[in-house]
C-alpha atoms as a PDB file:
ATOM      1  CA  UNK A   1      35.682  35.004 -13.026  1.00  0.00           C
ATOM      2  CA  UNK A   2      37.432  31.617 -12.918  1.00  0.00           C
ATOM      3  CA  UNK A   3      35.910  31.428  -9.640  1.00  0.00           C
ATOM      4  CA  UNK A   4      32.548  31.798 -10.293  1.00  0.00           C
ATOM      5  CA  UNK A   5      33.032  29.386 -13.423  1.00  0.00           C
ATOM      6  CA  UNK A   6      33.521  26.848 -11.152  1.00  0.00           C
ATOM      7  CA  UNK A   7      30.673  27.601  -8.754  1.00  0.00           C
ATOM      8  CA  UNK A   8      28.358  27.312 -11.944  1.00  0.00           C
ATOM      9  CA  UNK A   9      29.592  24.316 -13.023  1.00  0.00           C
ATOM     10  CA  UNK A  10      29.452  22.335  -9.565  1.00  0.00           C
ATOM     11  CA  UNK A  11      25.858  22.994  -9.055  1.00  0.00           C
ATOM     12  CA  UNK A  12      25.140  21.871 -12.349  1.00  0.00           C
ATOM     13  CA  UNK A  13      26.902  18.456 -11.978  1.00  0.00           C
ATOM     14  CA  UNK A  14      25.352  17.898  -8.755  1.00  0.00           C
ATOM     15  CA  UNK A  15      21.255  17.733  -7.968  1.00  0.00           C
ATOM     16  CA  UNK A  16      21.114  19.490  -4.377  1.00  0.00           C
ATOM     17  CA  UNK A  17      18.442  18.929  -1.813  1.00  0.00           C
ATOM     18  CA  UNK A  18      17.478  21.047   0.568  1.00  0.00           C
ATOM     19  CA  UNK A  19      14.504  21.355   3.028  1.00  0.00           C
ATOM     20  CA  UNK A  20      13.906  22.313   6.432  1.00  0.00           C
ATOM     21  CA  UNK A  21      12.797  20.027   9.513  1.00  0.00           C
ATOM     22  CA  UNK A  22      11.010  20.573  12.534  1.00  0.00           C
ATOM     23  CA  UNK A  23      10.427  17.820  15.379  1.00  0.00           C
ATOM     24  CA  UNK A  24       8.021  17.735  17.753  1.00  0.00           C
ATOM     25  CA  UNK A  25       7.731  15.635  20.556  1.00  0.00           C
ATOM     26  CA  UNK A  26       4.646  13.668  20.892  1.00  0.00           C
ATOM     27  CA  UNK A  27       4.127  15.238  24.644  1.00  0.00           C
ATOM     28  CA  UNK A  28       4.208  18.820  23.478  1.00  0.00           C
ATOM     29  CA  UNK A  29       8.035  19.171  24.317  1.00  0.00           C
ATOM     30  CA  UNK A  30      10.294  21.848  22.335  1.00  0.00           C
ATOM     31  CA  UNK A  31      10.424  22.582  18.921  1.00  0.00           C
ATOM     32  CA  UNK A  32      13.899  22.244  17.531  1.00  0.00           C
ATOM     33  CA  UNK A  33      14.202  23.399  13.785  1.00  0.00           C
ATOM     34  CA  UNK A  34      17.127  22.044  11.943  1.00  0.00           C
ATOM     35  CA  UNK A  35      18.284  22.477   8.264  1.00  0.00           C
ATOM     36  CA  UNK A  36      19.412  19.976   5.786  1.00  0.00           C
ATOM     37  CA  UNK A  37      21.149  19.789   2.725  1.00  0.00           C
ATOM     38  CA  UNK A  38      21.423  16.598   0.344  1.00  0.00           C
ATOM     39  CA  UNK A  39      22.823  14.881  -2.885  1.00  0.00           C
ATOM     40  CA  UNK A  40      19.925  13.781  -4.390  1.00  0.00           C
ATOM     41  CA  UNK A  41      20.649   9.867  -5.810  1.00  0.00           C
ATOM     42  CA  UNK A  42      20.475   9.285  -9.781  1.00  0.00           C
ATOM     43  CA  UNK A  43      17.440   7.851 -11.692  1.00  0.00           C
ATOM     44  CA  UNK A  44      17.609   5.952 -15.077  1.00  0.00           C
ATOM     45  CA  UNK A  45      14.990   7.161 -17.495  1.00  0.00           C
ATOM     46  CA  UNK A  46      13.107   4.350 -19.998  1.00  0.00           C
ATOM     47  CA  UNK A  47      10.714   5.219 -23.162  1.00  0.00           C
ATOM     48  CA  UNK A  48       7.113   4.035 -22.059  1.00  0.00           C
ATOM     49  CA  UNK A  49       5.357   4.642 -25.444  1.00  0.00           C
ATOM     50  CA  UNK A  50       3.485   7.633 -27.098  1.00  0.00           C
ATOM     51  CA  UNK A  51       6.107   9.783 -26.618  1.00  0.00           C
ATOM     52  CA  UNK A  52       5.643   9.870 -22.642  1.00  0.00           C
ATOM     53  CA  UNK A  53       8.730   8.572 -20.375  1.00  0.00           C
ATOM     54  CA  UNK A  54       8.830   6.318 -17.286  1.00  0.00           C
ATOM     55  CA  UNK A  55      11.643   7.167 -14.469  1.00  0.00           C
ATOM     56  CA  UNK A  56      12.117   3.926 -12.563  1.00  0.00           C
ATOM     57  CA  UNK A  57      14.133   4.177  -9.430  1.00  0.00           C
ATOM     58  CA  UNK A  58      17.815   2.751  -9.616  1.00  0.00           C
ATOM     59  CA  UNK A  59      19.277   0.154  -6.128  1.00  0.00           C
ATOM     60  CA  UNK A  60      19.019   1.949  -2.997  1.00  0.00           C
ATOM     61  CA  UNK A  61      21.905   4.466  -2.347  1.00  0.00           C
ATOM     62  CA  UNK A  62      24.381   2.217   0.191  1.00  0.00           C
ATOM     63  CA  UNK A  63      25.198   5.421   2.300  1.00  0.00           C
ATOM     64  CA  UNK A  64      21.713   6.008   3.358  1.00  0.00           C
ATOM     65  CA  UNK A  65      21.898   2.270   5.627  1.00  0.00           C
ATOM     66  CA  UNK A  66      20.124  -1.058   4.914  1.00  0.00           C
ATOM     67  CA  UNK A  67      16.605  -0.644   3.016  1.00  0.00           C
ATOM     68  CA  UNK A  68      13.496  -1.549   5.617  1.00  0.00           C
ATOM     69  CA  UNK A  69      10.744  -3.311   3.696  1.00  0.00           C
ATOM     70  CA  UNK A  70       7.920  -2.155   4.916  1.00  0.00           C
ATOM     71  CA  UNK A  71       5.015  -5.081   5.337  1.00  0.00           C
ATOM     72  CA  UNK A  72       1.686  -2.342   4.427  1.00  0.00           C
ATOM     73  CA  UNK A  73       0.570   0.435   3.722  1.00  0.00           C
ATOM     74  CA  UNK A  74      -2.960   1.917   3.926  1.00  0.00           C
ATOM     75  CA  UNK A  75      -3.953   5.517   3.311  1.00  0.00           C
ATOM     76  CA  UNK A  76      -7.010   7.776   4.760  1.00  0.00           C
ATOM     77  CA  UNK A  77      -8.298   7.762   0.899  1.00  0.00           C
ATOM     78  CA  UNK A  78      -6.968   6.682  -2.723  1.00  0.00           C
ATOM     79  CA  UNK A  79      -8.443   8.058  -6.653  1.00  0.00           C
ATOM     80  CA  UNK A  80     -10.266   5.767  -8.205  1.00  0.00           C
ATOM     81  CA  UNK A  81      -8.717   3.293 -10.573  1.00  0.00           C
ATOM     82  CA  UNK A  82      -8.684   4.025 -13.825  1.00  0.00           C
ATOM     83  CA  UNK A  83      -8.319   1.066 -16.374  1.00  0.00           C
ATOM     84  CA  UNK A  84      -5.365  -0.442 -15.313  1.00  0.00           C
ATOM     85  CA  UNK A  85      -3.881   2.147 -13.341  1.00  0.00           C
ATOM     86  CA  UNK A  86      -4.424   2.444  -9.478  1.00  0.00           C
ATOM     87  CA  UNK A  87      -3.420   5.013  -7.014  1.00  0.00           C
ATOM     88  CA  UNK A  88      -3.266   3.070  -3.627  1.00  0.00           C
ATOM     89  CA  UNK A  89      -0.795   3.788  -0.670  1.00  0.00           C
ATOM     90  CA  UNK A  90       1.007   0.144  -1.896  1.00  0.00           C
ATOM     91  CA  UNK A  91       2.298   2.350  -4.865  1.00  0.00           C
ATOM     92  CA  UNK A  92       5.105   3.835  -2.699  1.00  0.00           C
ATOM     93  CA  UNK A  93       6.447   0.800  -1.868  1.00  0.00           C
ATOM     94  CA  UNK A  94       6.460  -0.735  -5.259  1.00  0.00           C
ATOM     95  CA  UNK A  95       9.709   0.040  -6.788  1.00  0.00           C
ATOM     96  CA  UNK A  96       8.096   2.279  -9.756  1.00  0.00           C
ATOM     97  CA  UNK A  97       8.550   5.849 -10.019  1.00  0.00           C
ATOM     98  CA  UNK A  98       5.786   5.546 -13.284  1.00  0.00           C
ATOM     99  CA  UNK A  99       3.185   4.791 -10.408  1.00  0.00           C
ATOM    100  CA  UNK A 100       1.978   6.774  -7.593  1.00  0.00           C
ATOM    101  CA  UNK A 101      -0.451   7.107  -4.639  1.00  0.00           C
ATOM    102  CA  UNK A 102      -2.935   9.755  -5.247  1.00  0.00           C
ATOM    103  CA  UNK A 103      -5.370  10.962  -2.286  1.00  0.00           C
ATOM    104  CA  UNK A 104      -8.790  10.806  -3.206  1.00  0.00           C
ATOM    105  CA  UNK A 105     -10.689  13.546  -1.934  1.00  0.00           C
ATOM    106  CA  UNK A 106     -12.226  17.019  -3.213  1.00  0.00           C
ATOM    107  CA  UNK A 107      -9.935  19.830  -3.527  1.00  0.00           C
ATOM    108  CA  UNK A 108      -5.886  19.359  -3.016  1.00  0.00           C
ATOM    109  CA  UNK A 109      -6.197  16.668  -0.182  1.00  0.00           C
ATOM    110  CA  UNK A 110      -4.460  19.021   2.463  1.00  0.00           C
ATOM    111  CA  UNK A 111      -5.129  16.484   5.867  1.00  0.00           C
ATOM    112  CA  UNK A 112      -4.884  13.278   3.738  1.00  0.00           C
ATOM    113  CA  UNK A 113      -2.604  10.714   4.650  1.00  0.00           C
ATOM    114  CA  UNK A 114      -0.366   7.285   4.003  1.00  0.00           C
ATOM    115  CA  UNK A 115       0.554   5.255   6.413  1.00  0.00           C
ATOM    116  CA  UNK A 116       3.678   2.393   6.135  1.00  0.00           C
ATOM    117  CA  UNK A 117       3.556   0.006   8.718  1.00  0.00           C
ATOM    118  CA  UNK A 118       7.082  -2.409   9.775  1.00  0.00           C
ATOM    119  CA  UNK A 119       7.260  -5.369  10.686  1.00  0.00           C
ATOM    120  CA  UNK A 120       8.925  -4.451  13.851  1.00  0.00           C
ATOM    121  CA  UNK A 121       9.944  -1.633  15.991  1.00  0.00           C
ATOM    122  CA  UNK A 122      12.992   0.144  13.994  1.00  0.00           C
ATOM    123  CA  UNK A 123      15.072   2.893  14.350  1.00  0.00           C
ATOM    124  CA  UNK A 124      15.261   4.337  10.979  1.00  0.00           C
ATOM    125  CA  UNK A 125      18.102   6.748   9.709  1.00  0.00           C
ATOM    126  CA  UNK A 126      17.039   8.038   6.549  1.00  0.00           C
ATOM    127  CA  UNK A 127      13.391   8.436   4.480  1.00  0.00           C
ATOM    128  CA  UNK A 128      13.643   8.829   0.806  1.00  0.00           C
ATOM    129  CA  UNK A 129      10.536  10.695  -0.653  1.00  0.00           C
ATOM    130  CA  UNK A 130       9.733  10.879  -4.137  1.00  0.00           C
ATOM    131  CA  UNK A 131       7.215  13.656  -4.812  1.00  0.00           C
ATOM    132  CA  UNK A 132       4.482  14.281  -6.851  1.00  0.00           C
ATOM    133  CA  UNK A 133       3.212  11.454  -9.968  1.00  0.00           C
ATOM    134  CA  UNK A 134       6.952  10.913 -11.551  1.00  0.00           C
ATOM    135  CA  UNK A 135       5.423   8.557 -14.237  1.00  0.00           C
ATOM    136  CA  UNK A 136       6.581  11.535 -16.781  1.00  0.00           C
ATOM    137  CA  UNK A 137       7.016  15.609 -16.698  1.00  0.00           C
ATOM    138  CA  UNK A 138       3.227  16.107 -17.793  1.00  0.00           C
ATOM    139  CA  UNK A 139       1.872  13.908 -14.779  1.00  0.00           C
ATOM    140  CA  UNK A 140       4.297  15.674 -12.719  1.00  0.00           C
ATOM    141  CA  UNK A 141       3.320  19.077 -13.185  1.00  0.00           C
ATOM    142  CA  UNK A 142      -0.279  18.447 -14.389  1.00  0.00           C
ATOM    143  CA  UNK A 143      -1.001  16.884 -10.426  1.00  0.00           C
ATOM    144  CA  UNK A 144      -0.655  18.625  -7.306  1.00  0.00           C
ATOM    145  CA  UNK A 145       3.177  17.986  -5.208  1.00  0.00           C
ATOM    146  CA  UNK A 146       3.603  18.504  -1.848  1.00  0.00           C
ATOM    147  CA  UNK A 147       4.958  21.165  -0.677  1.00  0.00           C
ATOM    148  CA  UNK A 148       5.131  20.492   3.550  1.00  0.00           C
ATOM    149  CA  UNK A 149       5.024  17.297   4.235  1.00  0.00           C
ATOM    150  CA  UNK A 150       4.203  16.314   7.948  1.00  0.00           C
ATOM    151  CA  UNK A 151       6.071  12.970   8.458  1.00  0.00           C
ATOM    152  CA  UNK A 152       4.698  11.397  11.762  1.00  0.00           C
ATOM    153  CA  UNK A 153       6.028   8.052  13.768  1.00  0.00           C
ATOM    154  CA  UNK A 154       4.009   5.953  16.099  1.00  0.00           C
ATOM    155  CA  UNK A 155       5.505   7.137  19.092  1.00  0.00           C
ATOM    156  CA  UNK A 156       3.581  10.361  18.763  1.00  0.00           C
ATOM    157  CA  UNK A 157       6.794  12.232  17.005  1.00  0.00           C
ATOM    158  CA  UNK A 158       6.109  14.392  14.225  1.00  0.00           C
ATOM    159  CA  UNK A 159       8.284  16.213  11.541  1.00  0.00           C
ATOM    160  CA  UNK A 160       7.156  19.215   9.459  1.00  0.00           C
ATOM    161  CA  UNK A 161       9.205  19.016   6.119  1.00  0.00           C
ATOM    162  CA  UNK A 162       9.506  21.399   3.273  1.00  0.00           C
ATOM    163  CA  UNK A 163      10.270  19.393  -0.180  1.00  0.00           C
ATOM    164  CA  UNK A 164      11.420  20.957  -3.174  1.00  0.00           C
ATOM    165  CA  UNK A 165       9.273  20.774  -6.514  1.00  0.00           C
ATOM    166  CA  UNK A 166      11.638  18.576  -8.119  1.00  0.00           C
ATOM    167  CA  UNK A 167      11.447  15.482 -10.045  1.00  0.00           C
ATOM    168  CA  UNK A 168      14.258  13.255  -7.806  1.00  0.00           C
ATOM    169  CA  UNK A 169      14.218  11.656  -4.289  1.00  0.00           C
ATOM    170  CA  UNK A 170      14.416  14.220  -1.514  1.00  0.00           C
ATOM    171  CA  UNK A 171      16.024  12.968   1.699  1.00  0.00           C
ATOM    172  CA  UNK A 172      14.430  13.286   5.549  1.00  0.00           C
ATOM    173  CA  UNK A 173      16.249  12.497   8.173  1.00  0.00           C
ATOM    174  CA  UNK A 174      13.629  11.078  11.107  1.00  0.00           C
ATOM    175  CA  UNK A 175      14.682  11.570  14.541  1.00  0.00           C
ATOM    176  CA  UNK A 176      16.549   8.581  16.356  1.00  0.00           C
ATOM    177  CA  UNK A 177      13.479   7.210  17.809  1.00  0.00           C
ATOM    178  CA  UNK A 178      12.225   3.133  17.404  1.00  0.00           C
ATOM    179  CA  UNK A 179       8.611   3.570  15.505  1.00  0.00           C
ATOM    180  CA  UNK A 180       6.054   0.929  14.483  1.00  0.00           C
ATOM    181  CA  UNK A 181       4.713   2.689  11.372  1.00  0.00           C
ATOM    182  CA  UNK A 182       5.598   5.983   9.336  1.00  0.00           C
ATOM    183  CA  UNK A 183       2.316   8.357   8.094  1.00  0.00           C
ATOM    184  CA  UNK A 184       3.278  10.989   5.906  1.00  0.00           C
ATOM    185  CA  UNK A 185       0.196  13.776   6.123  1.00  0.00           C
ATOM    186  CA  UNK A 186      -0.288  16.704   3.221  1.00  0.00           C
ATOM    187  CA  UNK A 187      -0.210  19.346   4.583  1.00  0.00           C
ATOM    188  CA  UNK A 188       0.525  22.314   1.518  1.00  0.00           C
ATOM    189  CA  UNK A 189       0.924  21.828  -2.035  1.00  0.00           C
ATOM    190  CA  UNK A 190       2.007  23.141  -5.101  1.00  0.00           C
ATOM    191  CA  UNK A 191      -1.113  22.954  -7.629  1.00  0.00           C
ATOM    192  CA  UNK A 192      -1.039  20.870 -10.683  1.00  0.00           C
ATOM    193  CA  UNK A 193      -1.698  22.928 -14.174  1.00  0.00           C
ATOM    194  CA  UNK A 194      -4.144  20.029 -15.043  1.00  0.00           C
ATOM    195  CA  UNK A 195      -5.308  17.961 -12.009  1.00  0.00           C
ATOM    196  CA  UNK A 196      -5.999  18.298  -8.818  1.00  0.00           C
ATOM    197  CA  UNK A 197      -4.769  15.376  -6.889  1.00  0.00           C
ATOM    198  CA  UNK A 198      -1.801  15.725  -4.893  1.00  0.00           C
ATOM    199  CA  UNK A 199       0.315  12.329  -5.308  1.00  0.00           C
ATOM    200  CA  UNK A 200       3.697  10.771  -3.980  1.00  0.00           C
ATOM    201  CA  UNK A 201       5.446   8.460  -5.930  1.00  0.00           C
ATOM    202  CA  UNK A 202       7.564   6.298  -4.151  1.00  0.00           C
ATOM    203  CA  UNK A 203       8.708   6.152  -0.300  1.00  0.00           C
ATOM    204  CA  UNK A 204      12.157   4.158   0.977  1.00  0.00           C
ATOM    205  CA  UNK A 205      12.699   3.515   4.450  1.00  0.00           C
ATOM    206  CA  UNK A 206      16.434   2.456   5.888  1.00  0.00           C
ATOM    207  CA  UNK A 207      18.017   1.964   9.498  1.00  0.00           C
END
């Protein structure tokens, strides 16, 4: 019993992620599936007004490496401002969990894409993904998340990742590779109770 106590009471303290990777080589080489689990870094939570909350994202996590800024990002489409609110691809690389890139097409935007582009060949270690719109729990769950996530580098490598429906940072580990540019492509999603545009809220690169 004391046991199991203890069990219960380490998975509480601790926010676990885990998701499953496959890479593919760009030439059509073999498949190697690998699984991954986690810590998921803290977030601080602020009031934003009206009763809603804001999640900003706290200083990088030192383990993960040094933080790659990327230098643009462009996606294959983007929902339509509204007021002062956007939903471009330069939303993942702004710092803000309370803002998000939403695709822009009819239906749940499986196919849609984002694209970060560096300033230089890197080899990156670690990809922090925040999913979903993280401004508060009813954007979360009222939009679309993804659920596999197909995270692609400019040498033609490609990774097929599960994420959990969670509102955190889930970690992917890209394979050790120099690319030019990451494009994370929706492939499955969970469905919003509201909306029906699938969003990401924040992406960090490090090597």
């Amino acid at each position: 019993m004391l046991l199991a106590l203890l069990l219960i009471a380490a998975a509480v303290a601790t926010a676990v992620v885990v998701y499953v990777t496959f890479f593919e080589g760009g030439d059509g080489g073999e498949v190697v599936l690998t699984t991954t689990t986690a810590a998921a870094p803290s977030t601080t939570t602020t009031a934003a007004g009206e009763g809603s909350t804001t999640t900003q994202t706290t200083s990088p996590p030192p383990e993960l490496g040094e933080l790659v800024v990327a230098v643009g990002a462009r996606a294959s489409s983007a929902l339509v401002p509204e007021g002062a609110n956007t939903y471009e691809a330069a939303n993942l690389l702004d710092g803000d969990l309370g803002t998000c890139w939403s695709e822009g097409v009819e239906g749940f935007g499986e196919g849609e894409w984002a694209r970060l582009e560096l300033a230089e060949p890197t080899i990156l270690t670690a990809i922090e993904v925040a999913n979903g719109y993280q401004k508060d729990s009813r954007r979360f769950e009222g939009n679309p998340r993804v659920q596999r996530l197909s995270v692609e580098y400019s040498d033609g490598t490609a990774q097929v990742v599960q994420l959990y429906d969670d509102m955190d940072f889930q970690i992917v580990t890209p394979p050790p590779k120099a690319t030019e540019w990451v494009r994370l492509r929706i492939e499955a999603v969970y469905p919003g109770d509201t909306w029906k545009d699938t969003s990401l809220s924040e992406v960090r690169l490090y090597r």
